[in-house]
PDB file of N, CA and C in Angstrom:
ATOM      1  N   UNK A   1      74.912 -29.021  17.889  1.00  0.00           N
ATOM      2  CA  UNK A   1      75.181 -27.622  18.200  1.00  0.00           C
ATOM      3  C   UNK A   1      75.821 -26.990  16.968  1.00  0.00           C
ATOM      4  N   UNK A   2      75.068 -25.482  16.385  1.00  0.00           N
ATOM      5  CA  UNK A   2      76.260 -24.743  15.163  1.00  0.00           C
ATOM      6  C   UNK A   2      77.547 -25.010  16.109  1.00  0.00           C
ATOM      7  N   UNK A   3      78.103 -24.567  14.822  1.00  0.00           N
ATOM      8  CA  UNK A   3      79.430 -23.997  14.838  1.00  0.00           C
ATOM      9  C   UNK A   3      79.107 -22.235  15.654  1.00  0.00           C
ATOM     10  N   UNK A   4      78.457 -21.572  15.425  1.00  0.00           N
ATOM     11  CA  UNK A   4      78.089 -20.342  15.438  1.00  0.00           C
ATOM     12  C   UNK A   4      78.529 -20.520  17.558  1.00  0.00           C
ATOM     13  N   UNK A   5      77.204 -21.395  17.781  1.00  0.00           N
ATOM     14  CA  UNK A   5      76.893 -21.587  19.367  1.00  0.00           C
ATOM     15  C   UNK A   5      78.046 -21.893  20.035  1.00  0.00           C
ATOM     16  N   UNK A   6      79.156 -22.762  19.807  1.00  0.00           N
ATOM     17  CA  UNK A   6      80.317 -23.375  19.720  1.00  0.00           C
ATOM     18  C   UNK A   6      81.532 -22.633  19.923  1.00  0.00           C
ATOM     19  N   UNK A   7      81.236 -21.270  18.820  1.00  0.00           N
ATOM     20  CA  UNK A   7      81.945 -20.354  19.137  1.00  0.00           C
ATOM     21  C   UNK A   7      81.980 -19.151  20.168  1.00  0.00           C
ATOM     22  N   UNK A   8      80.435 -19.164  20.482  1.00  0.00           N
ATOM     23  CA  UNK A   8      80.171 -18.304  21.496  1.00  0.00           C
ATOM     24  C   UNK A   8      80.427 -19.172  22.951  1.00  0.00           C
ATOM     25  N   UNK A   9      80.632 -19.910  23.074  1.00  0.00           N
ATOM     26  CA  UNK A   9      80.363 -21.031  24.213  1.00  0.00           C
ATOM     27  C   UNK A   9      81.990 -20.865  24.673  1.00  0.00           C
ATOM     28  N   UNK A  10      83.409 -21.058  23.525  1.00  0.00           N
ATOM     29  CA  UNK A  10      84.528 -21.370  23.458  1.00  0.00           C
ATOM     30  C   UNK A  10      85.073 -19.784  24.048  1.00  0.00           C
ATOM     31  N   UNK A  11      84.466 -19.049  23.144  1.00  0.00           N
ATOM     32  CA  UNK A  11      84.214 -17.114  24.133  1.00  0.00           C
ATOM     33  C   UNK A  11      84.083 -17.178  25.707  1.00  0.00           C
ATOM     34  N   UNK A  12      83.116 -17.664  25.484  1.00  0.00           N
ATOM     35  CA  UNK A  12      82.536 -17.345  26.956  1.00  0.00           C
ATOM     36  C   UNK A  12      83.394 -18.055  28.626  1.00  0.00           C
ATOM     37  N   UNK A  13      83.874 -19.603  27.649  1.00  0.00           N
ATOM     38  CA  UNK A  13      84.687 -20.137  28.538  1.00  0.00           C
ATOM     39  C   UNK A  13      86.099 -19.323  28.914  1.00  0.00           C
ATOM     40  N   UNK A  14      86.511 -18.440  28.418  1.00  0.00           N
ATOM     41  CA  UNK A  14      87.152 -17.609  28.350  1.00  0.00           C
ATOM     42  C   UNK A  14      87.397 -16.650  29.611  1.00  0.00           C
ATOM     43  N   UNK A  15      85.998 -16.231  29.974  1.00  0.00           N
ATOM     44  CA  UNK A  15      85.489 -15.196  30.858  1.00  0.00           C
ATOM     45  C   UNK A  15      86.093 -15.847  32.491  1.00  0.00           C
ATOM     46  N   UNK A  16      85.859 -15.142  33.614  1.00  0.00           N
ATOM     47  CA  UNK A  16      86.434 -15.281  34.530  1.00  0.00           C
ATOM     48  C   UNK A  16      85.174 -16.935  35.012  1.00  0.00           C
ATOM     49  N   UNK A  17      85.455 -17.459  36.411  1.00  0.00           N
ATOM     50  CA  UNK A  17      84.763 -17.944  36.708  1.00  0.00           C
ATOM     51  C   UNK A  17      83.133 -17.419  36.854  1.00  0.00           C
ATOM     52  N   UNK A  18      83.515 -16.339  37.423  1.00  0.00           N
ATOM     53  CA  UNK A  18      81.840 -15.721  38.052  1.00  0.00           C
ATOM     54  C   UNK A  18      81.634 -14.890  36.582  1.00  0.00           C
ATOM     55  N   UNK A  19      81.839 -14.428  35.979  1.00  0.00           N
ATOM     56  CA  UNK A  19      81.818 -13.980  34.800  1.00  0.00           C
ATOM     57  C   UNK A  19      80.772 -14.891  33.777  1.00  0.00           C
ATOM     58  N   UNK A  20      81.302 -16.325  34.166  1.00  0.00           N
ATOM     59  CA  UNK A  20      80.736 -17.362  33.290  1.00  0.00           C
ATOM     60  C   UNK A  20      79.215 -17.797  33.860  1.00  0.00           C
ATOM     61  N   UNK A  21      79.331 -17.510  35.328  1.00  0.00           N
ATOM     62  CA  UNK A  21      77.731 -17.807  35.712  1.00  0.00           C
ATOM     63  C   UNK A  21      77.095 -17.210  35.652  1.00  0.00           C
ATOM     64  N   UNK A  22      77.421 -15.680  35.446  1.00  0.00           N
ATOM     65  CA  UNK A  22      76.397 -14.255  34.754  1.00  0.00           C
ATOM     66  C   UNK A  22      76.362 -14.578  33.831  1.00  0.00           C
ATOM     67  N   UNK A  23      77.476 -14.860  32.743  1.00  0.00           N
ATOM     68  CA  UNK A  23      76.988 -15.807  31.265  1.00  0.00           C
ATOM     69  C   UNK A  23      75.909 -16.306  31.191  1.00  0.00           C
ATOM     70  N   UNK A  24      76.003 -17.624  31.904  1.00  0.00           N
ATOM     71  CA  UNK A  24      74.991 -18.804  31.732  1.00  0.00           C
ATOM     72  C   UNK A  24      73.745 -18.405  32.492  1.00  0.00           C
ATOM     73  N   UNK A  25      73.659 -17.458  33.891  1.00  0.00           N
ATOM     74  CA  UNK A  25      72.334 -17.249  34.091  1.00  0.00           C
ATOM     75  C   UNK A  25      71.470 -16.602  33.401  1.00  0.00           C
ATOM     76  N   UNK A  26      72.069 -15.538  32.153  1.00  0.00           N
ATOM     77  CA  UNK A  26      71.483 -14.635  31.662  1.00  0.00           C
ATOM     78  C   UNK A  26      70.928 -15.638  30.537  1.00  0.00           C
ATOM     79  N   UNK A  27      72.208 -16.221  30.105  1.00  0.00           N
ATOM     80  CA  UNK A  27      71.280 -16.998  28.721  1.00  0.00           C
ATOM     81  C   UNK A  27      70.316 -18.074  28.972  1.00  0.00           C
ATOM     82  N   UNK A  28      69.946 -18.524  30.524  1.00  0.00           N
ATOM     83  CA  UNK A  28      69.031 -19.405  30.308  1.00  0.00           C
ATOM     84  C   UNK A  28      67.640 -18.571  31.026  1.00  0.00           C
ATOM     85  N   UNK A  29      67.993 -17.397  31.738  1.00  0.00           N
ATOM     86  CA  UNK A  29      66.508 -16.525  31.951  1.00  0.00           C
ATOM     87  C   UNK A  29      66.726 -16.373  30.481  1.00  0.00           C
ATOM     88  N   UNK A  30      66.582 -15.565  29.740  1.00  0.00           N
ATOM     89  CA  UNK A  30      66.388 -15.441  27.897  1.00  0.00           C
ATOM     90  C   UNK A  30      65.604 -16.296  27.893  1.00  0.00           C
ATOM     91  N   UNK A  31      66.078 -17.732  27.345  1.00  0.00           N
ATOM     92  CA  UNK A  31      65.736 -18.386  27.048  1.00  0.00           C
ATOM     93  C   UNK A  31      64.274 -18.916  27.776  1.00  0.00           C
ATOM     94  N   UNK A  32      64.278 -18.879  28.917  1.00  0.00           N
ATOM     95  CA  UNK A  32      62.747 -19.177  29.262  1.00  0.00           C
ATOM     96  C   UNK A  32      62.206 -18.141  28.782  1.00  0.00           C
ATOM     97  N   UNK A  33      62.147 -17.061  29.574  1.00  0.00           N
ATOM     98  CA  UNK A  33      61.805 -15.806  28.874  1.00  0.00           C
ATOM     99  C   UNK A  33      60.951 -15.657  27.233  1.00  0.00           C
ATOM    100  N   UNK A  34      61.709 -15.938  27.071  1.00  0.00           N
ATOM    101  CA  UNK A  34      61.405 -16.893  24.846  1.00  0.00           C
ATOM    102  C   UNK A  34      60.606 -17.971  24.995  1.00  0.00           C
ATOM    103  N   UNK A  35      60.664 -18.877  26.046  1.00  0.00           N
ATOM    104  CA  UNK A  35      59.965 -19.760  25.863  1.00  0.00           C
ATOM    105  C   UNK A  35      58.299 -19.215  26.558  1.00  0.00           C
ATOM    106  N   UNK A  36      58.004 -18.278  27.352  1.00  0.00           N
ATOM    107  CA  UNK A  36      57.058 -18.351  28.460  1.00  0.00           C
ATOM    108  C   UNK A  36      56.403 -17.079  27.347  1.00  0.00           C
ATOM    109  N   UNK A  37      56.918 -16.257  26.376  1.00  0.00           N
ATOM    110  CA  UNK A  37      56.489 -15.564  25.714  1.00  0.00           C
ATOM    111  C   UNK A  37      56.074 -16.099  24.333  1.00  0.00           C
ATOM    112  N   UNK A  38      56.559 -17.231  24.320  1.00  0.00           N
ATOM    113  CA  UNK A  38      56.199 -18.031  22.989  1.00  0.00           C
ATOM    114  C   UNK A  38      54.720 -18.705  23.289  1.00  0.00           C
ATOM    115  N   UNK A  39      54.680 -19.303  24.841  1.00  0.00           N
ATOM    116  CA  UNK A  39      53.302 -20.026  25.159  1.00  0.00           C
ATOM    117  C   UNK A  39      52.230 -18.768  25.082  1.00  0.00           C
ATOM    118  N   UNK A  40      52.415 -17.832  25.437  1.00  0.00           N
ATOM    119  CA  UNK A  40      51.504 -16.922  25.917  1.00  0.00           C
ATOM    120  C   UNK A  40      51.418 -16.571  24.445  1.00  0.00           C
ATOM    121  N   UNK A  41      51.745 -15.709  23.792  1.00  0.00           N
ATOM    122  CA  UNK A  41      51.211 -15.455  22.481  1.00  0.00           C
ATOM    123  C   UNK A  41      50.605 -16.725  21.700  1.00  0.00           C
ATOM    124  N   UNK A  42      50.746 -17.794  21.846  1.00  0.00           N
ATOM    125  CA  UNK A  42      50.283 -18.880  20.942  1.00  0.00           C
ATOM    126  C   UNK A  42      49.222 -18.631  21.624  1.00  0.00           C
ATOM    127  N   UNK A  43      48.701 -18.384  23.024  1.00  0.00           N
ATOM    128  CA  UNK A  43      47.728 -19.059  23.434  1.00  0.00           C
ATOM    129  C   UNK A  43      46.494 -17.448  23.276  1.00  0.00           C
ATOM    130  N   UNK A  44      47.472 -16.350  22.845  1.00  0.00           N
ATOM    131  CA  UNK A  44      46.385 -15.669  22.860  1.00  0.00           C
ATOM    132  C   UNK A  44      45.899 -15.262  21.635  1.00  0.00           C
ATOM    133  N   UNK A  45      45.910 -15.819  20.653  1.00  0.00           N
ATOM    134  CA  UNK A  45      45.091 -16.132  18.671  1.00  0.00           C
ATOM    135  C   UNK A  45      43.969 -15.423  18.995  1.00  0.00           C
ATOM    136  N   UNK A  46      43.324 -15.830  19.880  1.00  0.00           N
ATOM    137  CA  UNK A  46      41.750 -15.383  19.711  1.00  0.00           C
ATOM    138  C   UNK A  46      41.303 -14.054  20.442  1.00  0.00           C
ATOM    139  N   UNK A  47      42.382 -13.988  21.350  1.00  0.00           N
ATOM    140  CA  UNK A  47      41.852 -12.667  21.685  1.00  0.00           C
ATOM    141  C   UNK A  47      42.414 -11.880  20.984  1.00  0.00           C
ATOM    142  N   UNK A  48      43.662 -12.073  20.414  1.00  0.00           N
ATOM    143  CA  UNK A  48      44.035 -10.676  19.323  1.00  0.00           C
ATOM    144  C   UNK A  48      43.093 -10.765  18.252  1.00  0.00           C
ATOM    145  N   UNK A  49      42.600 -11.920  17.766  1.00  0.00           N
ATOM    146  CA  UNK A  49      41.638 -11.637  16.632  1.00  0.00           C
ATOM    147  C   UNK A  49      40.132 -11.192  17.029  1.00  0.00           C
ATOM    148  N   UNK A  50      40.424 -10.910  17.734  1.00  0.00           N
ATOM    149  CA  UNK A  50      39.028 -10.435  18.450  1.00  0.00           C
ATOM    150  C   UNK A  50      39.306  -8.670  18.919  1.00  0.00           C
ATOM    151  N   UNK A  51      40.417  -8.705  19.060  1.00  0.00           N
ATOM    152  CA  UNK A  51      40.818  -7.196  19.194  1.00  0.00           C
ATOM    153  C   UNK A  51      41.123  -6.347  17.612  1.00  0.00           C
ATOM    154  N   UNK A  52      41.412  -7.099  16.729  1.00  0.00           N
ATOM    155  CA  UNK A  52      41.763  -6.706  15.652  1.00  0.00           C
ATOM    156  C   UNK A  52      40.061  -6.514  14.776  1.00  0.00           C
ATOM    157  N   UNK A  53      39.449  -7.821  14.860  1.00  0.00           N
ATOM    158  CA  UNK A  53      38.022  -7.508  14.420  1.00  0.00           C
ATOM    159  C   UNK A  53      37.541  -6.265  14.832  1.00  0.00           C
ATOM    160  N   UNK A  54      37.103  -6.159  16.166  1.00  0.00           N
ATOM    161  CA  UNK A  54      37.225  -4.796  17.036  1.00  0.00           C
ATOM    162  C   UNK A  54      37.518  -3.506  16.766  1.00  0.00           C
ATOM    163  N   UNK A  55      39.175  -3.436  16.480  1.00  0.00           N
ATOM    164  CA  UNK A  55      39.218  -2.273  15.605  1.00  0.00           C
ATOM    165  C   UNK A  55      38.957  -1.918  14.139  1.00  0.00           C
ATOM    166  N   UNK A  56      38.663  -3.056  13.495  1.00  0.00           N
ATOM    167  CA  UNK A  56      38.607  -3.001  12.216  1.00  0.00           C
ATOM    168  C   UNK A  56      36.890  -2.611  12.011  1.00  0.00           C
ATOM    169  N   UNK A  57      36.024  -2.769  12.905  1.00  0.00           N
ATOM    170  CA  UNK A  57      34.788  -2.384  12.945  1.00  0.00           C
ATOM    171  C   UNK A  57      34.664  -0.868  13.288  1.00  0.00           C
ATOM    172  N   UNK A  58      35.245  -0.509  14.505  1.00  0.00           N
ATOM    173  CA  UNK A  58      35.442   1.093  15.030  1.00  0.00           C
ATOM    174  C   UNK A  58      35.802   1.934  13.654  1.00  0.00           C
ATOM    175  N   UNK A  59      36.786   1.237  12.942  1.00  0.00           N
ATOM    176  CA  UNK A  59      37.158   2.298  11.908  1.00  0.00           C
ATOM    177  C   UNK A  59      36.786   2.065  10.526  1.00  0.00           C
ATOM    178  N   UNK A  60      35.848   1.169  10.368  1.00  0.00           N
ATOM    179  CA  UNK A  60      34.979   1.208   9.361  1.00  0.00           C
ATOM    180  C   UNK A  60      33.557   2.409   9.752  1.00  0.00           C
ATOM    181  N   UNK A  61      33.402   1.940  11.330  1.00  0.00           N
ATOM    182  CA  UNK A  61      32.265   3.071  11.481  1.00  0.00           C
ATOM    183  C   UNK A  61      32.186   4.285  11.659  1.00  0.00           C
ATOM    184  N   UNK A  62      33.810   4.765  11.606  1.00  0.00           N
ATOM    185  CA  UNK A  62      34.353   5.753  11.670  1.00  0.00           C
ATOM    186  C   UNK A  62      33.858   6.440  12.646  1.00  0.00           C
ATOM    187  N   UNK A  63      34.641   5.890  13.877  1.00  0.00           N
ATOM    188  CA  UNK A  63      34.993   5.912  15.238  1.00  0.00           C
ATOM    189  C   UNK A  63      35.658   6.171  16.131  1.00  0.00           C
ATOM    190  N   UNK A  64      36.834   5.808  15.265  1.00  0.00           N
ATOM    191  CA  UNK A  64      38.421   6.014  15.836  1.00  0.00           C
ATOM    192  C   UNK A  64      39.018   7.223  15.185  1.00  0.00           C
ATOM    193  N   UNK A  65      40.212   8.055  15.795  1.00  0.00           N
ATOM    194  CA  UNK A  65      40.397   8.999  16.125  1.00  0.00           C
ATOM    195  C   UNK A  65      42.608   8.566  15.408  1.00  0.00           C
ATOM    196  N   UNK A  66      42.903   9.666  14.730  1.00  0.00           N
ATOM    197  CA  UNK A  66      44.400   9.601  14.340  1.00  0.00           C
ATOM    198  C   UNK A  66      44.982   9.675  15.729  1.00  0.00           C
ATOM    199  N   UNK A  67      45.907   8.924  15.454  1.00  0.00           N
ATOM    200  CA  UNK A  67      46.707   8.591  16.655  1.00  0.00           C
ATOM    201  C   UNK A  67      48.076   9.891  16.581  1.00  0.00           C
ATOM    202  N   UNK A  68      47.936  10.840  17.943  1.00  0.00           N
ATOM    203  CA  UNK A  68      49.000  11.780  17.931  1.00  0.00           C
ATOM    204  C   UNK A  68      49.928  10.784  18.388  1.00  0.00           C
ATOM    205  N   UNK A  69      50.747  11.020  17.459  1.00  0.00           N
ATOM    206  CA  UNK A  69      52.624  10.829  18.170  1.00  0.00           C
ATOM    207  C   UNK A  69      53.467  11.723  18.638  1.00  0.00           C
ATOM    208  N   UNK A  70      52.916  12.759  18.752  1.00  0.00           N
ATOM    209  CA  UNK A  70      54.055  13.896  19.153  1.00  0.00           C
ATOM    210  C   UNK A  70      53.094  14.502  20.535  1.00  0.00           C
TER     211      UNK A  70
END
């Protein structure tokens, strides 16, 4: 474990009892969270490169349209 984590951990023990299980529930939804967004983008390579080919064809054939932001 850092030192960094160690210090946030030594913080946190700090906090009231129930304080500390809103702590710890939040940081381990995150953490899946990070993890279930890490599988899903790994797993989607091919369809973004397939969306990116995609647009990169539309606006070679000059197709696509400036994007309003306002």
């Amino acid at each position: 474990m850092t030192t960094t984590l160690e210090a946030a951990f030594s913080e946190a023990a700090k906090l009231a009892p129930e304080d500390q299980k809103l702590f710890a529930a939040w940081i381990i939804s995150e953490l899946k969270a990070e993890h279930r967004w890490n599988t899903l983008f790994a797993r989607s390579a091919d369809t973004l490169n397939a969306l990116a080919d995609e647009a990169l064809r539309e606006f070679r054939a000059g197709t696509t349209k400036p994007l309003d932001v306002d």
